[in-house]
N, C-alpha and C. Protein backbone atom coordinates (compact mmCIF):
# COMPACT_ATOMS: atom_id res chain seq x y z
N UNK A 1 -0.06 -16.90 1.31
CA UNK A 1 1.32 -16.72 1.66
C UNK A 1 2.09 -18.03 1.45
N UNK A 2 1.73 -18.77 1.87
CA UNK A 2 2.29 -20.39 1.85
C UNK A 2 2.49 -20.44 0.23
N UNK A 3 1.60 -20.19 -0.61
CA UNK A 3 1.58 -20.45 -2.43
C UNK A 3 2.64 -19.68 -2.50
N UNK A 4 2.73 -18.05 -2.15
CA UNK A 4 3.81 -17.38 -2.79
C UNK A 4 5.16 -18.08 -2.36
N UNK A 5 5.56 -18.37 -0.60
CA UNK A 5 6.62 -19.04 -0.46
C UNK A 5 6.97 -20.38 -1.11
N UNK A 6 5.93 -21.25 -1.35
CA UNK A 6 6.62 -22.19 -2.09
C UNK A 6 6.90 -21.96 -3.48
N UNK A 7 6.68 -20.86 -4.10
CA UNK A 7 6.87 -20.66 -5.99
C UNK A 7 8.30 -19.41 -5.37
N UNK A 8 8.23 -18.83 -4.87
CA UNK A 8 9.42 -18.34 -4.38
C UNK A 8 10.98 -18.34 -3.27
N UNK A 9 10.11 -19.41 -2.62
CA UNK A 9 10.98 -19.87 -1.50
C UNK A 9 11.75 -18.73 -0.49
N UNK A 10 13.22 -19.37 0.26
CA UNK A 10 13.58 -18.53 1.34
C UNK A 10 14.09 -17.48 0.54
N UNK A 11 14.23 -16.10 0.66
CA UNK A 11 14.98 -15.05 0.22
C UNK A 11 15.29 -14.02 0.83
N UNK A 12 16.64 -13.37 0.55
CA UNK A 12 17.11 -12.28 1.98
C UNK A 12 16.01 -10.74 1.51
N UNK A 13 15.29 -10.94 0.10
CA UNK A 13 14.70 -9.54 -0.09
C UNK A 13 13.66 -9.91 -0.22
N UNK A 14 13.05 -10.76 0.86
CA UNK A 14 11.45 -10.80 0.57
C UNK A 14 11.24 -11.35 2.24
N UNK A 15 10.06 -10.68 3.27
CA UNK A 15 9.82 -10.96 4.78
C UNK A 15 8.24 -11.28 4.11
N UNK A 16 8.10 -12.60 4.82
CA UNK A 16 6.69 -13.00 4.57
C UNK A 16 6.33 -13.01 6.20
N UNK A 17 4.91 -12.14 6.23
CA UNK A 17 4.49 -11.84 7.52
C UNK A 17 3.19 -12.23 7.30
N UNK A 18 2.47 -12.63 8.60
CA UNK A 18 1.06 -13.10 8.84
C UNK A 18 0.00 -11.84 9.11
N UNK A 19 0.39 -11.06 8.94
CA UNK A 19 -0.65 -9.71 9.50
C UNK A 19 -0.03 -8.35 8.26
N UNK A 20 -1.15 -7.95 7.85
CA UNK A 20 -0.92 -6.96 6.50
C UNK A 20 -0.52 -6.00 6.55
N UNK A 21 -0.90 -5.08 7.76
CA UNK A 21 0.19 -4.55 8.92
C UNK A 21 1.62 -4.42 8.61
N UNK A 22 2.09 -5.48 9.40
CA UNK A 22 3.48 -6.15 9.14
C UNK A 22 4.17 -5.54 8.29
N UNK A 23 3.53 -5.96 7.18
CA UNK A 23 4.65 -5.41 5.69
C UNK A 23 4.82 -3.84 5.48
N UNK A 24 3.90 -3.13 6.33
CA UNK A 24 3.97 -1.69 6.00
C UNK A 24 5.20 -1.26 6.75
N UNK A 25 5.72 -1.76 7.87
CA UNK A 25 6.71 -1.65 8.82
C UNK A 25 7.97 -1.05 8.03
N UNK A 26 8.45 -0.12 7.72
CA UNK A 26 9.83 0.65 7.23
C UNK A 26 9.75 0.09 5.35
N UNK A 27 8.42 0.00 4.79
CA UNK A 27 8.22 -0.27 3.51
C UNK A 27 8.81 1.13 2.97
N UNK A 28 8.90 1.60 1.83
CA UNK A 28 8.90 2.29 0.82
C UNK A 28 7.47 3.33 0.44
N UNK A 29 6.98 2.68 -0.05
CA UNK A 29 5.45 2.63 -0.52
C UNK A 29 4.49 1.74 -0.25
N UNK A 30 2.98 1.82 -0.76
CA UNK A 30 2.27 0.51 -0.51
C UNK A 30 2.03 0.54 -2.15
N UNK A 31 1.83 -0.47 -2.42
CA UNK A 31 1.33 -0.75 -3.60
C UNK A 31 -0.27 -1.66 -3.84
N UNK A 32 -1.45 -1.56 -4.47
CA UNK A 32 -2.42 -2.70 -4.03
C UNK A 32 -2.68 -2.87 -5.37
N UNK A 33 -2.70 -4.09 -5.34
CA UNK A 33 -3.01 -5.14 -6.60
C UNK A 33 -4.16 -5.97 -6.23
N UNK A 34 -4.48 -5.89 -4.95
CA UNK A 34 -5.78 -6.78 -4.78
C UNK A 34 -6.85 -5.97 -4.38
N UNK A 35 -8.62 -6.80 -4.95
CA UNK A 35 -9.49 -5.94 -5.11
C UNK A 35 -10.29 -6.51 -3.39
N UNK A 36 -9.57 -7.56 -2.89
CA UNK A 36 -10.00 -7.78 -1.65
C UNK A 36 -10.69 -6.99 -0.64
N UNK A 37 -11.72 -6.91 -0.06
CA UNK A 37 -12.23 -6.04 1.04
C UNK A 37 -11.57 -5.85 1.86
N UNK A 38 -10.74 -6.36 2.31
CA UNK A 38 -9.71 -6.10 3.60
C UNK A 38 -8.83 -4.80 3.16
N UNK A 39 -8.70 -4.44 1.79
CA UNK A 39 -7.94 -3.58 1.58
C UNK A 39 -8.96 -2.26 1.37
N UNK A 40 -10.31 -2.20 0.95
CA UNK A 40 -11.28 -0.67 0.75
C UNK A 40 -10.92 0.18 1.57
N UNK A 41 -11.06 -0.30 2.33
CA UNK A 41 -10.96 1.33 4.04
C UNK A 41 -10.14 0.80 4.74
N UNK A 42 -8.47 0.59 4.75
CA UNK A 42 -7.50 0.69 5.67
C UNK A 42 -7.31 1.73 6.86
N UNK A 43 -6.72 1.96 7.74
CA UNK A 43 -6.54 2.63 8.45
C UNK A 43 -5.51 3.50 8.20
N UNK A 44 -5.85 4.68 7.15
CA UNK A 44 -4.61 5.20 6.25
C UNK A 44 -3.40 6.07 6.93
N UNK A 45 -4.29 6.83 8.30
CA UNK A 45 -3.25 7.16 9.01
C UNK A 45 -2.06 6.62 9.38
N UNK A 46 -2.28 4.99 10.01
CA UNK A 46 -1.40 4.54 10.09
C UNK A 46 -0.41 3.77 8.95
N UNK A 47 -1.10 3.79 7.89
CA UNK A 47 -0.17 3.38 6.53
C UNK A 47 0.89 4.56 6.20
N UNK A 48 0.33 5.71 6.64
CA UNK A 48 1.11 6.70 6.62
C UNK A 48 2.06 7.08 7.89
N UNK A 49 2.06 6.71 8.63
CA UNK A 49 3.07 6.24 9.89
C UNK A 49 3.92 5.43 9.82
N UNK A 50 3.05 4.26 9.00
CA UNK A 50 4.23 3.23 8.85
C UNK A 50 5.50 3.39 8.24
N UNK A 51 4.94 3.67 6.46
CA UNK A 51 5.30 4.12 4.97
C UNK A 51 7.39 4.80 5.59
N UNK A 52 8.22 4.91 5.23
CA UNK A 52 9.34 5.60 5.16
C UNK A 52 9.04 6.87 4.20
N UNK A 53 8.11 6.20 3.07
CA UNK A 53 7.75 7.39 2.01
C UNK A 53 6.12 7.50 2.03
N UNK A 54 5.39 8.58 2.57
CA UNK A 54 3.97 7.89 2.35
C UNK A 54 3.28 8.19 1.01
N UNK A 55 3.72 7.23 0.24
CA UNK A 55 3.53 6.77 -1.27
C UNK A 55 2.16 5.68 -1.39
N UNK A 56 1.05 6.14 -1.98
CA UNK A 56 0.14 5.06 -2.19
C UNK A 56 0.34 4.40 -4.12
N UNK A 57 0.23 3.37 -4.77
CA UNK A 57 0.40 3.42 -5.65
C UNK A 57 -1.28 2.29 -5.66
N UNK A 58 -2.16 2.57 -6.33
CA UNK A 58 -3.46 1.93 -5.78
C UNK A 58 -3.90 1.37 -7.50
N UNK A 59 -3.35 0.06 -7.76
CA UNK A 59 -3.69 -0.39 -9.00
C UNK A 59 -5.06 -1.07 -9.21
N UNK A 60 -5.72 -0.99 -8.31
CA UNK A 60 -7.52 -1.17 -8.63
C UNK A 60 -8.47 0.09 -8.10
N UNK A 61 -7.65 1.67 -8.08
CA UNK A 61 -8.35 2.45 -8.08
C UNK A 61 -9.56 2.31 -6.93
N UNK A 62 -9.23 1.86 -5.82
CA UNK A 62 -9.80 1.55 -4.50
C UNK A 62 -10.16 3.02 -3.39
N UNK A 63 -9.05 3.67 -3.65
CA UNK A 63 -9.10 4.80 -2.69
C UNK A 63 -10.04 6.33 -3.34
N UNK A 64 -10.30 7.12 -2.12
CA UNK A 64 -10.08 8.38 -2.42
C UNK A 64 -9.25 9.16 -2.51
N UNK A 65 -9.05 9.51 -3.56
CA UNK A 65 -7.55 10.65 -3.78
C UNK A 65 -7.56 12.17 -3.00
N UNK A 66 -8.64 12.06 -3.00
CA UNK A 66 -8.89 13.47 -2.58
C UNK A 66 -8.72 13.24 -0.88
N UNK A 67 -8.85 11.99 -0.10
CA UNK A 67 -9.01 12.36 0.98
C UNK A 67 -7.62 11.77 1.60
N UNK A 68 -6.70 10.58 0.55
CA UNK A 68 -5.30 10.37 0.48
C UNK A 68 -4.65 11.43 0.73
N UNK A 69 -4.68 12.69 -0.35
CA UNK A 69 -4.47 13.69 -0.06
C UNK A 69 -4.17 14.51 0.96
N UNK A 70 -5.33 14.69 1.48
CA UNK A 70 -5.74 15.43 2.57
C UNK A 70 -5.04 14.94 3.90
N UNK A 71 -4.76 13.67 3.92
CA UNK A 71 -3.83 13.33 5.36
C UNK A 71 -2.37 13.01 5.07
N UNK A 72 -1.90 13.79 4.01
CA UNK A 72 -0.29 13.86 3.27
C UNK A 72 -0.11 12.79 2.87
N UNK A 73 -0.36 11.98 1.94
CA UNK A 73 0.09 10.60 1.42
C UNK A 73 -0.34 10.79 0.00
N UNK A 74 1.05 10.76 -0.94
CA UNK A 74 0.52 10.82 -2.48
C UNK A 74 -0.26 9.96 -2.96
N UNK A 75 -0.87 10.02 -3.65
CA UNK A 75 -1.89 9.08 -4.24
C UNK A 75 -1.20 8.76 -6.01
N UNK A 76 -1.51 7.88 -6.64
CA UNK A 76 -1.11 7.00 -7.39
C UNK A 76 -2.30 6.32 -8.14
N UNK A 77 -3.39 6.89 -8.73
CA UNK A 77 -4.12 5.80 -9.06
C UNK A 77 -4.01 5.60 -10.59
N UNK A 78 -4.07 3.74 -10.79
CA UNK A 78 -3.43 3.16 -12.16
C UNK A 78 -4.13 3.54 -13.08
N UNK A 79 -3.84 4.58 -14.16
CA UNK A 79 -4.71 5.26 -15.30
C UNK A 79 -5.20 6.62 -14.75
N UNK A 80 -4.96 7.08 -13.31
CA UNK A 80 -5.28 8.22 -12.73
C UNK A 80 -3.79 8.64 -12.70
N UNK A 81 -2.63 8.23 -12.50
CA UNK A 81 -1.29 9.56 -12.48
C UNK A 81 -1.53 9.82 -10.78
N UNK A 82 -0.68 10.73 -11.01
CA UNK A 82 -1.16 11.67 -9.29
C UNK A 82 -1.88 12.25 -9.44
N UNK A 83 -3.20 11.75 -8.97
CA UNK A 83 -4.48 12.23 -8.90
C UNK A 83 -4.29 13.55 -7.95
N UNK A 84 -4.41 13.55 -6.94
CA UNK A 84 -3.72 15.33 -6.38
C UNK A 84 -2.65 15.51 -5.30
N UNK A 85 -2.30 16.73 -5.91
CA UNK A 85 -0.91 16.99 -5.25
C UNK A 85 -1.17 17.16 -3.46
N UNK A 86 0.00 17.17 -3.02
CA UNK A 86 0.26 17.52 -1.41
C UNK A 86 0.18 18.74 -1.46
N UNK A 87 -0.71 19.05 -0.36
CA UNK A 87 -1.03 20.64 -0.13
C UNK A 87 0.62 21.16 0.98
């Protein structure tokens, strides 16, 4: 966080928070670009509580779509499309 704020500095469209959490707070979507373990098995319910839209867009193909699915949150995987629809 410190690297991104100093190559980007203060800005009114960017909240840099200490907990990963945090950022889901009235987000849009989630988006994941990192192949980090902290991100494999989130607690998706609540990503989907958080979410305004519960939009996953999962660019290292990390999740299950099928079970994204299954607790109403579109799935997104990069070279997968919408892997499956909302029932």
């Amino acid at each position: 966080m410190e690297v991104c704020e100093g190559i980007c500095g203060e800005r009114d469209d960017m909240t840099y928070v200490n907990i990963k959490d945090e950022a889901l707070e009235g987000a849009d979507c989630l988006v994941v670009r990192t192949e980090w373990k902290t991100f494999w098995w989130p607690n998706f319910e609540a990503i989907e509580r958080a979410l305004s839209e519960p939009i996953i867009v999962d660019g290292r193909n990390l999740c299950d779509p099928k079970y994204i699915a299954s607790i109403g949150i579109e799935y997104y995987g990069i070279g997968r499309g919408l892997s499956v629809k909302q029932q």
